[in-house]
Protein backbone atom coordinates (compact mmCIF):
# COMPACT_ATOMS: atom_id res chain seq x y z
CA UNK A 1 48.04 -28.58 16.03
CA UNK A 2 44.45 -30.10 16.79
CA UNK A 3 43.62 -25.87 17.85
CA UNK A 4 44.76 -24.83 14.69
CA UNK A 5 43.23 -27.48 12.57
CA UNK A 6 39.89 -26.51 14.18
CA UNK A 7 40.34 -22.49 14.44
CA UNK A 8 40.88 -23.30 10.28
CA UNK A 9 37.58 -25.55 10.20
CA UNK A 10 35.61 -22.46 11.88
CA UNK A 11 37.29 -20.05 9.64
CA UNK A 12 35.69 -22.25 6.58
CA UNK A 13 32.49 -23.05 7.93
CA UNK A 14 31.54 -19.11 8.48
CA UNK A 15 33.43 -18.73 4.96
CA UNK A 16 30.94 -21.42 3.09
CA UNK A 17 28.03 -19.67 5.41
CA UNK A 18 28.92 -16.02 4.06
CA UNK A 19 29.00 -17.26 0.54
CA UNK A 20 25.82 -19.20 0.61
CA UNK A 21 23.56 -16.26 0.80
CA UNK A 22 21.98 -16.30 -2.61
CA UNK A 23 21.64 -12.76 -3.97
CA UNK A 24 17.63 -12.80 -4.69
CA UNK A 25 16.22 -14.40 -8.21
CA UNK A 26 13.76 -11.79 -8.83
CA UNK A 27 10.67 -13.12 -11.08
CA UNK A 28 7.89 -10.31 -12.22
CA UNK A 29 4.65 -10.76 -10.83
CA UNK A 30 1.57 -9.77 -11.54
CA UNK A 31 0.05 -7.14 -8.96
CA UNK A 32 -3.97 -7.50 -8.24
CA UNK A 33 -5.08 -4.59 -6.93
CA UNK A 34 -3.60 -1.59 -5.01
CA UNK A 35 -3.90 -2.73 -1.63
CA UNK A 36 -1.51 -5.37 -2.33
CA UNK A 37 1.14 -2.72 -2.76
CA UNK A 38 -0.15 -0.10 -0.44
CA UNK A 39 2.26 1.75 1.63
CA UNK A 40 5.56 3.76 1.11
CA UNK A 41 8.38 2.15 -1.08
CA UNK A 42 11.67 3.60 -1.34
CA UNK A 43 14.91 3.34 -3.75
CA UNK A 44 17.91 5.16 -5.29
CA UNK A 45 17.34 7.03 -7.99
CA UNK A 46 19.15 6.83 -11.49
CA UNK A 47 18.50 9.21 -14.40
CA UNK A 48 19.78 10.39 -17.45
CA UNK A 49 18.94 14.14 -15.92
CA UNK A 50 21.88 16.28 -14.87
CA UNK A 51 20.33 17.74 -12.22
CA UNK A 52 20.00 14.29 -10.26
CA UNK A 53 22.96 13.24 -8.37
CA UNK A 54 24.05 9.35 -7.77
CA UNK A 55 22.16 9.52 -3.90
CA UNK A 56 19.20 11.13 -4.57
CA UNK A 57 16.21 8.82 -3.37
CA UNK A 58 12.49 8.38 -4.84
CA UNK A 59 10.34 7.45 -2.13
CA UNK A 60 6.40 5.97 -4.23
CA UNK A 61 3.46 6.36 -1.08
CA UNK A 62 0.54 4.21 -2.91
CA UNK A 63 -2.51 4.20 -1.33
CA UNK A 64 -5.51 1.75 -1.11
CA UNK A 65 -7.48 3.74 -3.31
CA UNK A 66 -4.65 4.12 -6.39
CA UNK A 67 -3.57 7.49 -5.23
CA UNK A 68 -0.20 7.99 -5.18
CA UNK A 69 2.51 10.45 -4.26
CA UNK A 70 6.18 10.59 -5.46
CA UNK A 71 8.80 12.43 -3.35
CA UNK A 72 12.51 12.68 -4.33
CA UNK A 73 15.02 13.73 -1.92
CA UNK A 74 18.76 14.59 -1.56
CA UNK A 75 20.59 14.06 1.87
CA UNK A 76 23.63 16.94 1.95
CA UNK A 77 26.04 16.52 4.77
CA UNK A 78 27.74 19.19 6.46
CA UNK A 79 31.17 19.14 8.36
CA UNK A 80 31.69 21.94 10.68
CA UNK A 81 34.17 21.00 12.78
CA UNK A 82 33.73 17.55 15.20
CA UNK A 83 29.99 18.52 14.60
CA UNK A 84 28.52 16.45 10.90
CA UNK A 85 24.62 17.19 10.12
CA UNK A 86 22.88 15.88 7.70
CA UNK A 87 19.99 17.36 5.82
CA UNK A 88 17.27 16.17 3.65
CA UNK A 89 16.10 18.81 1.16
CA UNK A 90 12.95 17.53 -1.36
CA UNK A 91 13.83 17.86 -4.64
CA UNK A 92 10.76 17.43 -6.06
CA UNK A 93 7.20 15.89 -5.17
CA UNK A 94 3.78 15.16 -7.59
CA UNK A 95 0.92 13.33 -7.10
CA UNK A 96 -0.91 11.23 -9.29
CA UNK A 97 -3.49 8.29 -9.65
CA UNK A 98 -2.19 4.85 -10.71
CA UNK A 99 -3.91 3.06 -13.59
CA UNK A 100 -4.04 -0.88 -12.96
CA UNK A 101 -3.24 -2.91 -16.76
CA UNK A 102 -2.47 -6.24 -17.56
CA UNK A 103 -0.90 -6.29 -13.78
CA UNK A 104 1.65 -2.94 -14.06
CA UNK A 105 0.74 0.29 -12.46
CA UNK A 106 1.44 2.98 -14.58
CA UNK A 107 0.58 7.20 -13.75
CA UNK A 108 0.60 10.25 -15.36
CA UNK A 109 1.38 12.66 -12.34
CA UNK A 110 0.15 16.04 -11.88
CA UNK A 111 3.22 18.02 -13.24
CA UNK A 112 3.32 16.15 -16.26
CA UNK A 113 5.73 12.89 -15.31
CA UNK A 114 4.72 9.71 -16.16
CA UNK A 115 5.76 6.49 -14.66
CA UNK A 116 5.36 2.43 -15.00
CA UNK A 117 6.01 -0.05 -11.96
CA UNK A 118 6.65 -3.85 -12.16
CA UNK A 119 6.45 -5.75 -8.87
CA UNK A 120 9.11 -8.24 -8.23
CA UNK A 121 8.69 -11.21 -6.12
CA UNK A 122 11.89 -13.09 -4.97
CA UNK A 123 10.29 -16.61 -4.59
CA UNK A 124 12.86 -18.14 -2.24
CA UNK A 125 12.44 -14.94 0.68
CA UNK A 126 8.93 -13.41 -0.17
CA UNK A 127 10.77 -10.15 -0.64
CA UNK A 128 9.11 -7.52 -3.03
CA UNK A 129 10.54 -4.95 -5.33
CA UNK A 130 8.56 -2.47 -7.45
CA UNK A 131 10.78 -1.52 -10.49
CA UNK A 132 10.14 2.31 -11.50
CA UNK A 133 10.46 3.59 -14.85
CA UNK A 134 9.59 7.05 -15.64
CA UNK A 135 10.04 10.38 -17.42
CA UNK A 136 9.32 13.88 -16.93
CA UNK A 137 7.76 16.41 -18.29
CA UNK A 138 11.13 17.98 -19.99
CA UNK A 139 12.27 14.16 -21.34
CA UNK A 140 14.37 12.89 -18.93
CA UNK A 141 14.67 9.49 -17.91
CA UNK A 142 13.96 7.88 -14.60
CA UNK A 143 14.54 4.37 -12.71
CA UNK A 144 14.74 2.96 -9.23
CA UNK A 145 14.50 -0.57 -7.57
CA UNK A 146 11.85 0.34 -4.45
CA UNK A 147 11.76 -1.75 -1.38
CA UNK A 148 8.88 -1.63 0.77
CA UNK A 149 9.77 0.48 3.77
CA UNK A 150 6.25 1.02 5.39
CA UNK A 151 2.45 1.36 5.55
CA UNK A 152 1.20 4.37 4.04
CA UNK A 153 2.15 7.57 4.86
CA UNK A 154 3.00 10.70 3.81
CA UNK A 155 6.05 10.78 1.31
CA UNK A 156 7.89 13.80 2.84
């Protein structure tokens, strides 16, 4: 009985320590200058364009400078077989120059998108989050949650 009472007491203690982890309280911040958010962020994608499927990623490369590049992708799996592959194609990529006002980046890029970013700070981990908004040149509506994923790089 004592085994049993105890195997239960584990079981509840990594129960109450699985449901403890707070989900993060995100709180806008104000971003400074660019190399504050230099590097290469990353996110799924949601739009209101047909063409974009539920997994397509945007990938946002800012550099120190303000320069910027945008890169979304699609990952296709293939199933020949016992053999799977999987294959990123680029869906499409622009570049553009980030504007710095009243502490949101916004762009117009190259091809005609524009797009605003709000950094997120979650005050209890330190982890960041730029929130995308944008919209092409043909109207359509874009949005992804980016997590920092690296120092700056090339988006491809």
């Amino acid at each position: 009985m004592k085994k049993v009472a105890g195997f239960i007491g584990l079981a509840f203690l990594h129960l109450m320590i699985a449901c403890s982890s707070v989900t993060p309280q995100w709180q806008p911040t104000a971003v400074t200058d660019f190399k504050s958010v230099a590097g290469k962020w990353d996110g799924l994608l949601t739009s209101n364009d047909p063409r974009v499927l539920n997994y397509d990623r945007a990938t946002l490369v800012i550099e120190d400078t303000g320069a910027c590049e945008s890169v979304i992708t699609r990952t296709r799996t293939r199933v020949q077989g016992m053999s799977v592959d999987y294959g990123v194609t680029d869906v499409f990529a622009e570049k553009g120059k980030l504007v710095l006002t009243d502490g949101k980046l916004s762009t117009k890029f190259e091809k005609g998108g524009q797009m605003t970013a709000q950094l997120y700070v979650d005050p209890a981990s330190g982890e960041r989050m730029l929130k995308a908004e944008g919209k092409n040149s043909q109207g359509f509506t874009y949005s992804a949650n980016l997590k920092r994923t690296g120092d700056s790089a090339s988006a491809k």
